[in-house]
C-alpha atoms as a PDB file:
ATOM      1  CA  UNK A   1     132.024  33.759 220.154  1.00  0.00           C
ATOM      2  CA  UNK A   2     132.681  36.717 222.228  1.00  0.00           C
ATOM      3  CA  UNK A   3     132.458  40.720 221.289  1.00  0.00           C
ATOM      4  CA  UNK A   4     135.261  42.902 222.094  1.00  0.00           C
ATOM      5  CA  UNK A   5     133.494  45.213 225.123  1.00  0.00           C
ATOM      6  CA  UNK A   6     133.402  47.832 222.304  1.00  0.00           C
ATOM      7  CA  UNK A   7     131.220  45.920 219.762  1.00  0.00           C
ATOM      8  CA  UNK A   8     127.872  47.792 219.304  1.00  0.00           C
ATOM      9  CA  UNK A   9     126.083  44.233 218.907  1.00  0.00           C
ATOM     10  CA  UNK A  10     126.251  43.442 214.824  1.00  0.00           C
ATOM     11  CA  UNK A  11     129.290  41.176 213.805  1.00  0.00           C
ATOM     12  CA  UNK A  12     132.258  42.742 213.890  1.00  0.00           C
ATOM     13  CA  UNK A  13     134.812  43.100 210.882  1.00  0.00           C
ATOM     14  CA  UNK A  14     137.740  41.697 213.090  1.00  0.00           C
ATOM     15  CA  UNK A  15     137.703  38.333 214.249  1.00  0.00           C
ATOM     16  CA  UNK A  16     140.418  37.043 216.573  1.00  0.00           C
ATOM     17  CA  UNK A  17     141.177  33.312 217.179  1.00  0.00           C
ATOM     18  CA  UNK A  18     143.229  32.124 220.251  1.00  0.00           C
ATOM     19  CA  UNK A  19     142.522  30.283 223.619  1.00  0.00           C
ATOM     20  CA  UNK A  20     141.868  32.795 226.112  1.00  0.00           C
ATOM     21  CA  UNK A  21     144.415  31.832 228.951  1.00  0.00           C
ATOM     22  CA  UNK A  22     147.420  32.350 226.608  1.00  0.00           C
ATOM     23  CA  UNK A  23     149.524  35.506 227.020  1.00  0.00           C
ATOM     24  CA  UNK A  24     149.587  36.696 223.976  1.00  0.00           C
ATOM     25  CA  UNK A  25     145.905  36.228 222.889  1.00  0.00           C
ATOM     26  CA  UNK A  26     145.165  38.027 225.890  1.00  0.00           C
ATOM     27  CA  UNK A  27     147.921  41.071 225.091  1.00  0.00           C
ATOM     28  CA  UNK A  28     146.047  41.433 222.261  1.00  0.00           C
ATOM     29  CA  UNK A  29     143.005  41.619 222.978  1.00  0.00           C
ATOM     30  CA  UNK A  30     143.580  44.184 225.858  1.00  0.00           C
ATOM     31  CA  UNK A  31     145.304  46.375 222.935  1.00  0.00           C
ATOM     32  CA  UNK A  32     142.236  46.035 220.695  1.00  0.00           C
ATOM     33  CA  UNK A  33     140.212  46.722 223.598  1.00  0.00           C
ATOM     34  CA  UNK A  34     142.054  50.094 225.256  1.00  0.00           C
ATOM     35  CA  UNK A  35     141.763  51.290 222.030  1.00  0.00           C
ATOM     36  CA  UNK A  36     137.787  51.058 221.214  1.00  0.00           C
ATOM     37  CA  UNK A  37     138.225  48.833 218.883  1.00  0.00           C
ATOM     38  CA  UNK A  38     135.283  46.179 217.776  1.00  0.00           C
ATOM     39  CA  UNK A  39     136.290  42.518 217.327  1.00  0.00           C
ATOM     40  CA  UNK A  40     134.737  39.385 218.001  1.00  0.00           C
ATOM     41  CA  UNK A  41     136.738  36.753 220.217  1.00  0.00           C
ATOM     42  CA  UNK A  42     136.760  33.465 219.162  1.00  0.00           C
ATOM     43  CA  UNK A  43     137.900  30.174 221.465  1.00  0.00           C
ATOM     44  CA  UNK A  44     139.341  27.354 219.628  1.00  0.00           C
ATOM     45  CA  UNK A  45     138.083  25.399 222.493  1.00  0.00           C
ATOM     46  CA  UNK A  46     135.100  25.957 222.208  1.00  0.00           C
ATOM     47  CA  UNK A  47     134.755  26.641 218.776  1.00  0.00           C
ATOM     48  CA  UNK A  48     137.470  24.744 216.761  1.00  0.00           C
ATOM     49  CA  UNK A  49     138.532  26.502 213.083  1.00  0.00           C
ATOM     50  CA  UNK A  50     136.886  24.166 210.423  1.00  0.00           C
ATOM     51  CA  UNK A  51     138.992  22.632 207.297  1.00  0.00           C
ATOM     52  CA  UNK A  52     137.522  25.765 205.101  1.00  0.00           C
ATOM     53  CA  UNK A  53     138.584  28.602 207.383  1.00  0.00           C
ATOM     54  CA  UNK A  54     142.092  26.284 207.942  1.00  0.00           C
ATOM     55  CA  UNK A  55     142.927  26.071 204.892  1.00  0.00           C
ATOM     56  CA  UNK A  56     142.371  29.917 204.167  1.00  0.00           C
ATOM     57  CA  UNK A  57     144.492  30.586 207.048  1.00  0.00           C
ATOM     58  CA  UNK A  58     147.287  28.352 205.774  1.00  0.00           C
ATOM     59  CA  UNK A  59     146.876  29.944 202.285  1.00  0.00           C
ATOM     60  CA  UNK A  60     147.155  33.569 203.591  1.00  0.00           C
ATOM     61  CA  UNK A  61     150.274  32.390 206.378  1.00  0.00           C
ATOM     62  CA  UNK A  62     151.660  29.461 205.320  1.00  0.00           C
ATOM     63  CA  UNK A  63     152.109  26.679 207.826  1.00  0.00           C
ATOM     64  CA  UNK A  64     156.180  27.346 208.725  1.00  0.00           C
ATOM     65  CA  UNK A  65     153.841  30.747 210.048  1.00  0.00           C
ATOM     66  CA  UNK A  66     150.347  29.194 211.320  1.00  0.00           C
ATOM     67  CA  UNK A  67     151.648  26.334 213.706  1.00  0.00           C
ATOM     68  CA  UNK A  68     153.376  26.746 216.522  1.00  0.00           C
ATOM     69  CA  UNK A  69     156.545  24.970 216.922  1.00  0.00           C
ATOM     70  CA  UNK A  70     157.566  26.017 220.114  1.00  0.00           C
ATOM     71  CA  UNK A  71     154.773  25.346 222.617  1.00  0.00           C
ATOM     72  CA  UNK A  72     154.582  22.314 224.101  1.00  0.00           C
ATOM     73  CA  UNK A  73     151.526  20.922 222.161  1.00  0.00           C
ATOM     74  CA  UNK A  74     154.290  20.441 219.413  1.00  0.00           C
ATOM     75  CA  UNK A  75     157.028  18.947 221.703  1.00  0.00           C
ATOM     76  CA  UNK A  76     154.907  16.699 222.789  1.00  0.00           C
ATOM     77  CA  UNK A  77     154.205  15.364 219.075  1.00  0.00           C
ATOM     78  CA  UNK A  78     156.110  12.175 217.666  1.00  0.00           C
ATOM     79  CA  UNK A  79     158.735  12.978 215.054  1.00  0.00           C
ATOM     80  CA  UNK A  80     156.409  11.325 212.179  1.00  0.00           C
ATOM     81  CA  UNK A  81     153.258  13.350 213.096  1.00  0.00           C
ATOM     82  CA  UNK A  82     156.014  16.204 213.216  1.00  0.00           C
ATOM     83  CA  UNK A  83     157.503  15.927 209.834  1.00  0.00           C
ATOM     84  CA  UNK A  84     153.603  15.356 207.903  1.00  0.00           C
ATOM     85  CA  UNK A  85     152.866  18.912 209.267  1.00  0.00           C
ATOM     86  CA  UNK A  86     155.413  20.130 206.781  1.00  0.00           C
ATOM     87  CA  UNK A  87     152.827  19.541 204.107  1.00  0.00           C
ATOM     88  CA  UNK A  88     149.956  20.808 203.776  1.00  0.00           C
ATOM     89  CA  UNK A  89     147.338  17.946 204.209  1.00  0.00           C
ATOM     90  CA  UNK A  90     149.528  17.165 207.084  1.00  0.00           C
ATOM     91  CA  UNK A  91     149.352  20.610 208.657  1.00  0.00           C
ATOM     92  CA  UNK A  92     145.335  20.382 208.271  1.00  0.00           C
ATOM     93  CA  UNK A  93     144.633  17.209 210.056  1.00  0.00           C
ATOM     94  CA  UNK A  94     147.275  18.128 212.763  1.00  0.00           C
ATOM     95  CA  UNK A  95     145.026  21.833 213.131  1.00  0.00           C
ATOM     96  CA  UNK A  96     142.285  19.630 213.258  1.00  0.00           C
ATOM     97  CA  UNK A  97     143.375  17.355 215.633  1.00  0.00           C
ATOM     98  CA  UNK A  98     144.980  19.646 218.038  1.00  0.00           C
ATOM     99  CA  UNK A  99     143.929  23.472 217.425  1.00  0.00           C
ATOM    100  CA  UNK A 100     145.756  24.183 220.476  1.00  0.00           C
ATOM    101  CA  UNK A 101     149.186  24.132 217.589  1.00  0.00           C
ATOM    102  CA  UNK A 102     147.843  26.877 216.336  1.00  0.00           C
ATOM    103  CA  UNK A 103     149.877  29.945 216.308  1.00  0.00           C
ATOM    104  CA  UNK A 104     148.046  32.863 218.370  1.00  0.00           C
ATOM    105  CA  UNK A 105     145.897  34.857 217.474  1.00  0.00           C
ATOM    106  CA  UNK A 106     144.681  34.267 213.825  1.00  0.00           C
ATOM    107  CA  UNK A 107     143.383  37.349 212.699  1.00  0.00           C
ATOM    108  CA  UNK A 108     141.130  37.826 210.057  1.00  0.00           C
ATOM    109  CA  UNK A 109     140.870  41.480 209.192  1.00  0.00           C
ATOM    110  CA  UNK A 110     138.287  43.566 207.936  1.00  0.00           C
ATOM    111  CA  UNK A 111     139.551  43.528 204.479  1.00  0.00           C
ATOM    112  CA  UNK A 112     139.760  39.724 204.232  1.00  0.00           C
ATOM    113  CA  UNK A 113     143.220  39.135 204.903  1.00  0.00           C
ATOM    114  CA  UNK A 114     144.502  36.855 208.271  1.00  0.00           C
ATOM    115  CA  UNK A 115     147.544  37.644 210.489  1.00  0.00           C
ATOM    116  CA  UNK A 116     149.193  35.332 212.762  1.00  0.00           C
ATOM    117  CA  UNK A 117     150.888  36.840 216.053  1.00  0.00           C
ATOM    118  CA  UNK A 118     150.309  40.044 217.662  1.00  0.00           C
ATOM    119  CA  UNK A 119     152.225  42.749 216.492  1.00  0.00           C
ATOM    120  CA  UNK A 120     151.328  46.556 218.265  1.00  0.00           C
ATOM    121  CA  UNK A 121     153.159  48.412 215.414  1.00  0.00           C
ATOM    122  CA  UNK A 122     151.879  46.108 212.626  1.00  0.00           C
ATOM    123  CA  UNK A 123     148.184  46.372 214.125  1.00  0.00           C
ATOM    124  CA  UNK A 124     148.640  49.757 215.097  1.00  0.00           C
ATOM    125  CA  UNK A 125     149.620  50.815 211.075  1.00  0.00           C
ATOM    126  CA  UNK A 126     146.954  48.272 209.917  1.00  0.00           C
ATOM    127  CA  UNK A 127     144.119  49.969 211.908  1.00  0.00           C
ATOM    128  CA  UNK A 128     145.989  53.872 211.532  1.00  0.00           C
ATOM    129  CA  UNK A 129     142.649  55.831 210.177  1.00  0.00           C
END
């Protein structure tokens, strides 16, 4: 795990899950970032989500939401493996499996809840003081 250059040191209340080479992850943090806002980085590479914190994720986004079904870890998956996903179970062991289907970043927010995507305006109302 990483901290946000703003982080004081103790864990921060925002935790954001991504691979740090893709776009978005890194759009996002640069927006938490320019704006002084703590958050702790956290690289599914090198620190894959376990079934718990999966299956609150799908819970709070749904899968249709948490995987990604445009990058090319998904086109690359057979039609079976494909059409499980749509299911729950199916969804977890594919997460498992390959974290890089993951939709990014997962956010879990101070308050408990998780978002999936960056959003400025959606972040930006979330985090409005």
């Amino acid at each position: 795990m990483e901290r946000g250059r703003y982080d004081a040191g103790m864990a921060s209340p925002i935790r954001l899950h991504g691979i740090p080479n893709c776009d978005t992850v890194k759009k996002a943090r640069a927006w938490l970032n320019e704006r002084g806002i703590a958050h702790d980085f956290v690289d599914f590479k090198k620190s894959a989500p376990d079934a718990t914190q999966l299956l609150r994720w799908l819970q709070a986004a749904g899968g249709e939401r948490l995987i990604n079904r445009k990058g090319s870890t998904w086109r690359a998956l057979d039609a079976a493996t494909q059409a499980a996903a749509s299911e729950a179970a199916g969804a977890l062991t594919l997460m498992q499996a390959q974290p890089s289907v993951i939709k990014r970043p997962v956010v879990e927010w101070a308050d408990g809840s998780v978002s999936v995507g960056f959003d400025e305006a959606a972040w930006a109302a979330r985090l409005r003081p």
